[in-house]
C-alpha atoms as a PDB file:
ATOM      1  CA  UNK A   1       0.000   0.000   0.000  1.00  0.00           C
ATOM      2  CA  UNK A   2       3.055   2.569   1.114  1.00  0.00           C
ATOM      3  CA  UNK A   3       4.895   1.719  -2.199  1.00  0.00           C
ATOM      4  CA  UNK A   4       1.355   2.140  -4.405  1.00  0.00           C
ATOM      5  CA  UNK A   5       0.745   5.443  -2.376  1.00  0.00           C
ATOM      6  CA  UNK A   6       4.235   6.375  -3.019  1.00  0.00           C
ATOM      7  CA  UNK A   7       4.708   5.927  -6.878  1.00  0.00           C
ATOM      8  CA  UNK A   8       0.872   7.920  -7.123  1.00  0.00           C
ATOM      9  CA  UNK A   9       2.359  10.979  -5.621  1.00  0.00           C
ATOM     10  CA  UNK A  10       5.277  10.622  -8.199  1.00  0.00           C
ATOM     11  CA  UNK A  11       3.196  10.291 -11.288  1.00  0.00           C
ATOM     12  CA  UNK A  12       0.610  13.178 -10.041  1.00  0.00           C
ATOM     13  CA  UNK A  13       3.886  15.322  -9.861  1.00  0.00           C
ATOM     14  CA  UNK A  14       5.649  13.992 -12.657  1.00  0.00           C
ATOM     15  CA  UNK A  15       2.389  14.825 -14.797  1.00  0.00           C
ATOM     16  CA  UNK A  16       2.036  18.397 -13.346  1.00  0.00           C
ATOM     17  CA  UNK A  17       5.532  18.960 -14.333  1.00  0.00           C
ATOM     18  CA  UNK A  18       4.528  18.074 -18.033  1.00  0.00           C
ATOM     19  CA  UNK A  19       1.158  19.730 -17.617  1.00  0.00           C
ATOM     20  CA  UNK A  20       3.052  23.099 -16.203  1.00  0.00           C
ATOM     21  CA  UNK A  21       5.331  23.557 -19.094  1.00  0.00           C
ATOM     22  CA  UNK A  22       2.814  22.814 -22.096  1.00  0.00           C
ATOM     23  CA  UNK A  23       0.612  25.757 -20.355  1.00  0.00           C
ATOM     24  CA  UNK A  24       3.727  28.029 -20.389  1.00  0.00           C
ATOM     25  CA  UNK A  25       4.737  27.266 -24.085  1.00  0.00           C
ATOM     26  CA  UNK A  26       1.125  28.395 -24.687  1.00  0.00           C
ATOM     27  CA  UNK A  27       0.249  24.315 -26.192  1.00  0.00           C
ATOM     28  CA  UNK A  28      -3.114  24.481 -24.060  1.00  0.00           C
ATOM     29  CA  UNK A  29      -4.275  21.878 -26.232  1.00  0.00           C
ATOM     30  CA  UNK A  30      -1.433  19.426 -25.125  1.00  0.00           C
ATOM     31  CA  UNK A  31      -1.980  20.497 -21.560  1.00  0.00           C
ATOM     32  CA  UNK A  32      -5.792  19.583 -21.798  1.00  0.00           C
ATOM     33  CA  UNK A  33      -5.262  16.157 -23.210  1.00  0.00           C
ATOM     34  CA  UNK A  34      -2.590  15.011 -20.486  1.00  0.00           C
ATOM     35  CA  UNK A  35      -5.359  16.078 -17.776  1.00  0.00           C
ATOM     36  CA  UNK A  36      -7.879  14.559 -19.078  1.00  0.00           C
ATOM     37  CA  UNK A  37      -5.866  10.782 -19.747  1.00  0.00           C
ATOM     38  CA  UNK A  38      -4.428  11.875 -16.172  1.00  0.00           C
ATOM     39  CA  UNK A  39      -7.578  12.302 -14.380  1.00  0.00           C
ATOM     40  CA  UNK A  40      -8.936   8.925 -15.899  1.00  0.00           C
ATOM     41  CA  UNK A  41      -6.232   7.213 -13.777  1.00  0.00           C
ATOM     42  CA  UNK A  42      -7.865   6.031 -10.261  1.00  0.00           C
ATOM     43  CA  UNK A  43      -6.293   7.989  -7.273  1.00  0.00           C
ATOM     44  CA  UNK A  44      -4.628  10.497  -9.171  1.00  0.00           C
ATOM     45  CA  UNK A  45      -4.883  13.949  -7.784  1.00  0.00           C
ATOM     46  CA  UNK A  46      -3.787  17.207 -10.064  1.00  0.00           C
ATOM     47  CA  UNK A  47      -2.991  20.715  -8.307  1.00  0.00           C
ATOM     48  CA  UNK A  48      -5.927  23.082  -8.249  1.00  0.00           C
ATOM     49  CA  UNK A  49      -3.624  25.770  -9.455  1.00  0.00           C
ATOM     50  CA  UNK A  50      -4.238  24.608 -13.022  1.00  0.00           C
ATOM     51  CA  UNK A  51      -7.463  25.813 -12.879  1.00  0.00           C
ATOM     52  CA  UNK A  52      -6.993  29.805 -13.325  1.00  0.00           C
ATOM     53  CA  UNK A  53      -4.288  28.986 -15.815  1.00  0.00           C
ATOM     54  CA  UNK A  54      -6.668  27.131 -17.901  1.00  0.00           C
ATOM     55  CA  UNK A  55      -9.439  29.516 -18.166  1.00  0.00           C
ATOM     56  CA  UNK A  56      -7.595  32.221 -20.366  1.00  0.00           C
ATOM     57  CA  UNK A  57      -7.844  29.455 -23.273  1.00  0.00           C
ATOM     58  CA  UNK A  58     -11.411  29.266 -23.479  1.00  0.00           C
ATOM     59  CA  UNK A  59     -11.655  33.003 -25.193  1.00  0.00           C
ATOM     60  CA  UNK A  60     -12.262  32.373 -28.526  1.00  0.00           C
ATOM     61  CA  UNK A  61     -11.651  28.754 -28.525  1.00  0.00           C
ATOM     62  CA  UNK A  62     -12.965  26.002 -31.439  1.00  0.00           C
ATOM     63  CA  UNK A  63     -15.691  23.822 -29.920  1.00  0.00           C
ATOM     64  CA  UNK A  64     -14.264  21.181 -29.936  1.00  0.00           C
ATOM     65  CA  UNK A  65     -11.099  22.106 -28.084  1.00  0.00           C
ATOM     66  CA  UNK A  66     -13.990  23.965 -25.283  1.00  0.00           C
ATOM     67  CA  UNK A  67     -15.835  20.370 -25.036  1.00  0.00           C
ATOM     68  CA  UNK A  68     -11.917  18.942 -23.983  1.00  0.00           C
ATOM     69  CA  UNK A  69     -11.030  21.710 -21.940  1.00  0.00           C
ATOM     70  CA  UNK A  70     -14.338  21.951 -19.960  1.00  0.00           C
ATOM     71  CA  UNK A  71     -14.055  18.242 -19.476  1.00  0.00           C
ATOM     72  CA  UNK A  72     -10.275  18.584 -17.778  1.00  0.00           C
ATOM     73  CA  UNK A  73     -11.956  21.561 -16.041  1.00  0.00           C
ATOM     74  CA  UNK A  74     -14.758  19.653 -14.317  1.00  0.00           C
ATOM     75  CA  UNK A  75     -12.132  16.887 -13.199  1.00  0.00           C
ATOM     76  CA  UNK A  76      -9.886  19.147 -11.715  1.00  0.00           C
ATOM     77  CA  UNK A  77     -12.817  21.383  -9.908  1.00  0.00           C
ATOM     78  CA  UNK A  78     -13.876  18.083  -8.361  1.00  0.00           C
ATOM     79  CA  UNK A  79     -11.099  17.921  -6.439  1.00  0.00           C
ATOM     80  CA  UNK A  80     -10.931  22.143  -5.635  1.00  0.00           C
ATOM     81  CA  UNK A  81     -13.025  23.215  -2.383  1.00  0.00           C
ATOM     82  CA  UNK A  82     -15.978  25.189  -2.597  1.00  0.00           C
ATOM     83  CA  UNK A  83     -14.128  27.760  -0.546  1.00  0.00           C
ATOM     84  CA  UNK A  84     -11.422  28.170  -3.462  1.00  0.00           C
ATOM     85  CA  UNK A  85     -13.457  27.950  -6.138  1.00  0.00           C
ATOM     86  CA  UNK A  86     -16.361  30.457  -4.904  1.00  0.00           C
ATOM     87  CA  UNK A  87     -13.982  32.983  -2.979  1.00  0.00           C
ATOM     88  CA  UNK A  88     -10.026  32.800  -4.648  1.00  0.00           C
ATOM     89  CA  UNK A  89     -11.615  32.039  -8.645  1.00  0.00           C
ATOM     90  CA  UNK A  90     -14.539  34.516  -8.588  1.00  0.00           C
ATOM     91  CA  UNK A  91     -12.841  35.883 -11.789  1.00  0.00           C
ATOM     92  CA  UNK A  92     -12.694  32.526 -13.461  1.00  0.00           C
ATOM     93  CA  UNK A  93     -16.396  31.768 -13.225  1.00  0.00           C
ATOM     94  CA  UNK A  94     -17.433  35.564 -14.201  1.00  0.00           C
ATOM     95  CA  UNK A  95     -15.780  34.863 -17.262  1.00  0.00           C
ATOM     96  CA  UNK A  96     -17.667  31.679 -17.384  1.00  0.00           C
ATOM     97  CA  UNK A  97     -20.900  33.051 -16.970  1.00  0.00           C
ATOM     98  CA  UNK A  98     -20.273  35.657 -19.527  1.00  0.00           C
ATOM     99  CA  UNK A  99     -19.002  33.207 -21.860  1.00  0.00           C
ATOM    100  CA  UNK A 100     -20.773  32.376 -25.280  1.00  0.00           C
ATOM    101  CA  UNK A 101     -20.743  29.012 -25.215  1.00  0.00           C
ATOM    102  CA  UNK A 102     -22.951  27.017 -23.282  1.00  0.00           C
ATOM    103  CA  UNK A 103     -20.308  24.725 -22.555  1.00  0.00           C
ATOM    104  CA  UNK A 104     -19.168  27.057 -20.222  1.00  0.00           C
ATOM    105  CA  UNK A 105     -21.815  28.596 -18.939  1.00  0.00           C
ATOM    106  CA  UNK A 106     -22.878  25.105 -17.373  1.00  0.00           C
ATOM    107  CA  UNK A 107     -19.719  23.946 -16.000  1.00  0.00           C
ATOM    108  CA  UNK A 108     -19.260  27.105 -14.121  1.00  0.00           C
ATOM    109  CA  UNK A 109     -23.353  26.725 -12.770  1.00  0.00           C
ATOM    110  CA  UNK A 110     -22.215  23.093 -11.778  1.00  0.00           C
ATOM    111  CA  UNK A 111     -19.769  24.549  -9.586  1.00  0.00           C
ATOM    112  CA  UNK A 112     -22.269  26.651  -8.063  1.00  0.00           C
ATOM    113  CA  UNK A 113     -25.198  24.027  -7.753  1.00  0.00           C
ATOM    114  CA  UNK A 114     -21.992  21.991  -5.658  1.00  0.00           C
ATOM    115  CA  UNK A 115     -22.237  24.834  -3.288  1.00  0.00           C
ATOM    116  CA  UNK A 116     -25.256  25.694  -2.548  1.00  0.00           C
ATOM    117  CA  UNK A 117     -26.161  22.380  -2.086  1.00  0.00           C
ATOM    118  CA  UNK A 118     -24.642  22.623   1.724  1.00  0.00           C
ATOM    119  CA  UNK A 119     -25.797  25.198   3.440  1.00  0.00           C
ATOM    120  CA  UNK A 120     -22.282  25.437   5.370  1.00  0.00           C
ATOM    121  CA  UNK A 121     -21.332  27.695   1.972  1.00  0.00           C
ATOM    122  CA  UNK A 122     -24.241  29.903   1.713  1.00  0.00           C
ATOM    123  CA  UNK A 123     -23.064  32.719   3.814  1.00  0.00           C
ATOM    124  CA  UNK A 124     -19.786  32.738   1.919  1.00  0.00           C
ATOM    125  CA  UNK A 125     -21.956  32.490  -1.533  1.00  0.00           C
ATOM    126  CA  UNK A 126     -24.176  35.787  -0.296  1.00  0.00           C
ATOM    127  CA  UNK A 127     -20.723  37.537   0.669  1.00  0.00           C
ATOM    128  CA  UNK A 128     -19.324  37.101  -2.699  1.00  0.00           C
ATOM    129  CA  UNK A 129     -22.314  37.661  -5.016  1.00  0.00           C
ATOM    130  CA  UNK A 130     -21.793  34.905  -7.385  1.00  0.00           C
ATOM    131  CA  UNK A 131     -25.395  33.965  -7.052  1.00  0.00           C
ATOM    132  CA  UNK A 132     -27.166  36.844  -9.476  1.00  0.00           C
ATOM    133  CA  UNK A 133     -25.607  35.126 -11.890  1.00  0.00           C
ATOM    134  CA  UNK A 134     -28.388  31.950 -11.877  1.00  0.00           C
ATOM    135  CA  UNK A 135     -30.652  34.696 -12.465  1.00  0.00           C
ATOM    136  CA  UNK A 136     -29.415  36.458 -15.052  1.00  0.00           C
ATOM    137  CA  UNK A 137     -28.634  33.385 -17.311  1.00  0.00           C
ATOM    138  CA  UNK A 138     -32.470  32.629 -16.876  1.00  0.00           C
ATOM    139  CA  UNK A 139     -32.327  34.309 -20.079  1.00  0.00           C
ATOM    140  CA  UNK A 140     -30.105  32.162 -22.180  1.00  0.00           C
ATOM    141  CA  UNK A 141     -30.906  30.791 -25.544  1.00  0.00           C
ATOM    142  CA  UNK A 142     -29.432  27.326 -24.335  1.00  0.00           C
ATOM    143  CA  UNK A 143     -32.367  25.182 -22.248  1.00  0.00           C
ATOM    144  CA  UNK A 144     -28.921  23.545 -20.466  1.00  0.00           C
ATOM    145  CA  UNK A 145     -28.363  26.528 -18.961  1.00  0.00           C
ATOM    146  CA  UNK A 146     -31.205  27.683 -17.592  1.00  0.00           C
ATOM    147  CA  UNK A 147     -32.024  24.056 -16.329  1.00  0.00           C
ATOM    148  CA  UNK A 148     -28.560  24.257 -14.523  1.00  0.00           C
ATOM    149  CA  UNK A 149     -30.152  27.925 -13.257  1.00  0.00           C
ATOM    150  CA  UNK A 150     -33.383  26.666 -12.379  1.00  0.00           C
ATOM    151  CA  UNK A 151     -31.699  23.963 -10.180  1.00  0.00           C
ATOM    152  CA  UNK A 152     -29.452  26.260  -8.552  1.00  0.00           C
ATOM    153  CA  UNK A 153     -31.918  28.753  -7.632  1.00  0.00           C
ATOM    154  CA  UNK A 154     -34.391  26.314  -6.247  1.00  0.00           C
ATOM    155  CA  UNK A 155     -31.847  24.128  -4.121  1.00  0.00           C
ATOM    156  CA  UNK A 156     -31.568  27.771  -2.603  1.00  0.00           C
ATOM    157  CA  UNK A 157     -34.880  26.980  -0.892  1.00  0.00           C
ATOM    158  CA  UNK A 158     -33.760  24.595   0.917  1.00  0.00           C
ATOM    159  CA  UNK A 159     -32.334  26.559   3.391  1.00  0.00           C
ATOM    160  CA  UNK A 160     -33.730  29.387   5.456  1.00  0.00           C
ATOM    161  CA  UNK A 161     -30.546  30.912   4.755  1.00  0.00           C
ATOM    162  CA  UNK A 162     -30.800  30.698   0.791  1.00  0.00           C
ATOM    163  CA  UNK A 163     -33.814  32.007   0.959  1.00  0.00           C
ATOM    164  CA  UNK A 164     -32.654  35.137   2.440  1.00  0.00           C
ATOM    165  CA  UNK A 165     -30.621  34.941  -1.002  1.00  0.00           C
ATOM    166  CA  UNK A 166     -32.608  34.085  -3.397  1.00  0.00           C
ATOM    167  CA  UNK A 167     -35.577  37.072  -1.884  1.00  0.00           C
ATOM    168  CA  UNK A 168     -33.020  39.461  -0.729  1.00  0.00           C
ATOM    169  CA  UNK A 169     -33.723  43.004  -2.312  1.00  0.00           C
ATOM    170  CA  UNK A 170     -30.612  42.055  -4.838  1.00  0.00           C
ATOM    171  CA  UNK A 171     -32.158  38.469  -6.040  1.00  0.00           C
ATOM    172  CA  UNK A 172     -35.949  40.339  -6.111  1.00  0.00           C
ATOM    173  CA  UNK A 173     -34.681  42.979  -8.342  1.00  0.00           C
ATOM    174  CA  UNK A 174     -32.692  40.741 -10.670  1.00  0.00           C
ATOM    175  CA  UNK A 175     -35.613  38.222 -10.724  1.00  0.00           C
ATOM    176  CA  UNK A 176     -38.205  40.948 -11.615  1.00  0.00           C
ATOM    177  CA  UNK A 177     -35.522  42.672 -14.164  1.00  0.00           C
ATOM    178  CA  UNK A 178     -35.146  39.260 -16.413  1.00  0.00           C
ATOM    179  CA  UNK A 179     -38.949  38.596 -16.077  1.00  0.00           C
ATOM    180  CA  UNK A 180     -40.038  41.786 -18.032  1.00  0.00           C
ATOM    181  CA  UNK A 181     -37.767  40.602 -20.721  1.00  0.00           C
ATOM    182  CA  UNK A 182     -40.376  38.307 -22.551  1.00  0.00           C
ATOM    183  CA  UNK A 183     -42.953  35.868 -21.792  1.00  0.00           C
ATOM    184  CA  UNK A 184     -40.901  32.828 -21.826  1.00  0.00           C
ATOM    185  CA  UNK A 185     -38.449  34.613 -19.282  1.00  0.00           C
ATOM    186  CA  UNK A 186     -41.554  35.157 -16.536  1.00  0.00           C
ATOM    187  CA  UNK A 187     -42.508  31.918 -16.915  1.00  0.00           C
ATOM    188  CA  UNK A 188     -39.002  30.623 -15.827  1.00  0.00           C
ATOM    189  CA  UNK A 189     -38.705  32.901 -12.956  1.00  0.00           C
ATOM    190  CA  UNK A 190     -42.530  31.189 -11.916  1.00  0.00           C
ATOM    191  CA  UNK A 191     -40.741  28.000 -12.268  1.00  0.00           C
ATOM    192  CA  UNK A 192     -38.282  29.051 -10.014  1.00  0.00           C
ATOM    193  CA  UNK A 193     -40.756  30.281  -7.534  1.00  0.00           C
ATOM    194  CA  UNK A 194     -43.369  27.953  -7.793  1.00  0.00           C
ATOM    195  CA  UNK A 195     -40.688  24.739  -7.377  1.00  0.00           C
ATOM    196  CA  UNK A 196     -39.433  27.121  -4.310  1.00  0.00           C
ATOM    197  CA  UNK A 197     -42.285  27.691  -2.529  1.00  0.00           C
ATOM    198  CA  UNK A 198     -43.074  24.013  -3.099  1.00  0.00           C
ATOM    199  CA  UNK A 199     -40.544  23.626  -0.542  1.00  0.00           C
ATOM    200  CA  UNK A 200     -40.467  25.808   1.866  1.00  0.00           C
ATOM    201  CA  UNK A 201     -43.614  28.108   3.737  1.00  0.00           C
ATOM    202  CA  UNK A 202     -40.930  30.900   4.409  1.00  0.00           C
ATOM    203  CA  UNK A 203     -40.597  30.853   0.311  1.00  0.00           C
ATOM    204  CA  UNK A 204     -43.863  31.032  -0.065  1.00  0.00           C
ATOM    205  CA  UNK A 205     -44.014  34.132   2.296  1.00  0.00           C
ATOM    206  CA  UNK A 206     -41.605  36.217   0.451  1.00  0.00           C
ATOM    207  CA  UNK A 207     -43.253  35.052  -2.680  1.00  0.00           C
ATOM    208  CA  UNK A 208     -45.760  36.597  -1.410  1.00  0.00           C
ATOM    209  CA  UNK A 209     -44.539  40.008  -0.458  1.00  0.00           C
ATOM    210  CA  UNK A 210     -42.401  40.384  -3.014  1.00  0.00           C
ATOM    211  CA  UNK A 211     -45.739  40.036  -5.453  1.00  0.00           C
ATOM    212  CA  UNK A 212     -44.514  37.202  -7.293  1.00  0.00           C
ATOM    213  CA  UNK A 213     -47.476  34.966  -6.411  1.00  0.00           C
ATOM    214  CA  UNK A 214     -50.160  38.124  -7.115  1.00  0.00           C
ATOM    215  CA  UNK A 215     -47.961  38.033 -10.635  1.00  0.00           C
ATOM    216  CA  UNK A 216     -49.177  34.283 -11.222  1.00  0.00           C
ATOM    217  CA  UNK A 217     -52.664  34.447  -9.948  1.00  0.00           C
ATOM    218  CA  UNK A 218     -53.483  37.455 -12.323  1.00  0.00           C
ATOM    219  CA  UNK A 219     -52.176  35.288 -15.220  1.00  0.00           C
ATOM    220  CA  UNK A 220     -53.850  32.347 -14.556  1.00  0.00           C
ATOM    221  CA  UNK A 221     -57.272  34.636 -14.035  1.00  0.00           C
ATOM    222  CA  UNK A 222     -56.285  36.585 -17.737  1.00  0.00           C
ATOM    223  CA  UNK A 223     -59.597  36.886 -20.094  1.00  0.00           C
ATOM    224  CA  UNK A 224     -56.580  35.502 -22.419  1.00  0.00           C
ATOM    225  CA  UNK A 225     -57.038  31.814 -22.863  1.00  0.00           C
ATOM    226  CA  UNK A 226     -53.192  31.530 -24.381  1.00  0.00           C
ATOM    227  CA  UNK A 227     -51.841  33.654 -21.382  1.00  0.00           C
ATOM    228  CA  UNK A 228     -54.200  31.223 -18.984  1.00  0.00           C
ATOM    229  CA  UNK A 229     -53.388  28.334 -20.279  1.00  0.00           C
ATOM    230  CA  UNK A 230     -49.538  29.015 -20.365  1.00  0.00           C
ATOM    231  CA  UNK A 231     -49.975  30.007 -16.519  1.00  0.00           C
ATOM    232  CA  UNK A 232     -52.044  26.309 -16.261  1.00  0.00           C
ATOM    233  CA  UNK A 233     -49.122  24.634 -17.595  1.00  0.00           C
ATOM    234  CA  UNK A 234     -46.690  26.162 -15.847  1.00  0.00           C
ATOM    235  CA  UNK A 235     -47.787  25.949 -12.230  1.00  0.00           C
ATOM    236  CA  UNK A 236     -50.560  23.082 -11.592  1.00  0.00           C
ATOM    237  CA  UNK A 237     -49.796  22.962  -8.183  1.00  0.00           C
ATOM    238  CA  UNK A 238     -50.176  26.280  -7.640  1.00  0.00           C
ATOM    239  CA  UNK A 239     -53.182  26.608  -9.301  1.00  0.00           C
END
């Protein structure tokens, strides 16, 4: 077991080593492939430090170098904390969210919908502000993305504490701002709040006085059948 444990750490340093210098030669392509036939190994453990180093790659990258490069990503997050990734690569995953390709937009959510899944890293997660981004990809093209969103959000509701999140005056304000965009957009956001309030009477509450719930009822009483029927669809329990 010590000499199995032993020749590990050398090949996890031995394939950093190799990993480090492709990434300064600028062969981010190289780098990527060595993680990923790295990470496939069982017990085999690469420095979080190539994270940030990776991320500058993905401007402007061909799809199907993003597909390999999120992959080595997501195996190499799984081993980060939640405390590193959320407060010491906040500038990573902006760049995520605001990236064009969906493909990167969900990896970075994934990474969120890991923390807010224990409450331990809520605080830290309302301290940084990572979380109005769920809301404002609610508007994304890609239905991947705003299902990663929609999970994110509503996990919130778990908690008393992400509550306080997701119906602070911030999250209220964002929610109501991406709602007015369109018709499909309001009818995520009641997805959001109908599966939270599903969960939790305190949801319901600031449903309620932030209007959300007045929002729904008045659709699905509308003297328009589509908008009625739409509002039907969307939230049968509430209705």
């Amino acid at each position: 077991q010590c000499i199995t444990q032993s020749t590990e750490a050398v090949v996890s340093t031995q394939s950093t080593g190799i990993i480090q210098r492709a990434i300064n030669n600028g062969k981010y392509e190289e780098a990527v492939d060595a993680i990923n036939i790295v990470c496939s190994q069982p017990g085999i453990v690469l420095p979080e430090s190539l994270v940030p180093q990776l991320f500058p790659s993905l401007t402007n990258a061909e799809e199907g170098y993003l597909a390999k490069c999120c992959k080595a990503l997501e195996k190499l997050l799984q081993f980060t904390s939640i405390n590193t990734i959320i407060c010491q690569m906040e500038v990573q995953l902006k760049q995520g969210f605001e990236h064009s390709s969906p493909l990167v937009k969900t990896l970075c959510l994934r990474q969120l919908h890991r923390a807010v899944l224990d409450r331990r890293n809520l605080k830290m997660i309302g301290e940084v502000g990572v979380m109005k981004y769920a809301i404002m990809l609610l508007v994304d093209e890609e239905l991947s993305v705003v299902r990663e969103c929609n999970k994110i959000l509503v996990a919130l509701a778990a908690y008393d504490e992400g509550i306080l999140i997701l119906f602070s005056d911030q999250g209220v304000k964002l929610l109501k701002e991406v709602m007015s965009k369109s018709e499909t957009i309001r009818y995520r956001v009641f997805d959001v709040i109908i599966d939270s309030i599903l969960i939790s009477d305190q949801a319901l509450e600031c449903a309620n006085t932030a209007a959300f719930t007045a929002k729904m009822l008045e659709d699905l009483e509308s003297p328009d059948v589509l908008l009625q029927l739409t509002a039907l669809e969307t939230s049968p329990d509430l209705s």
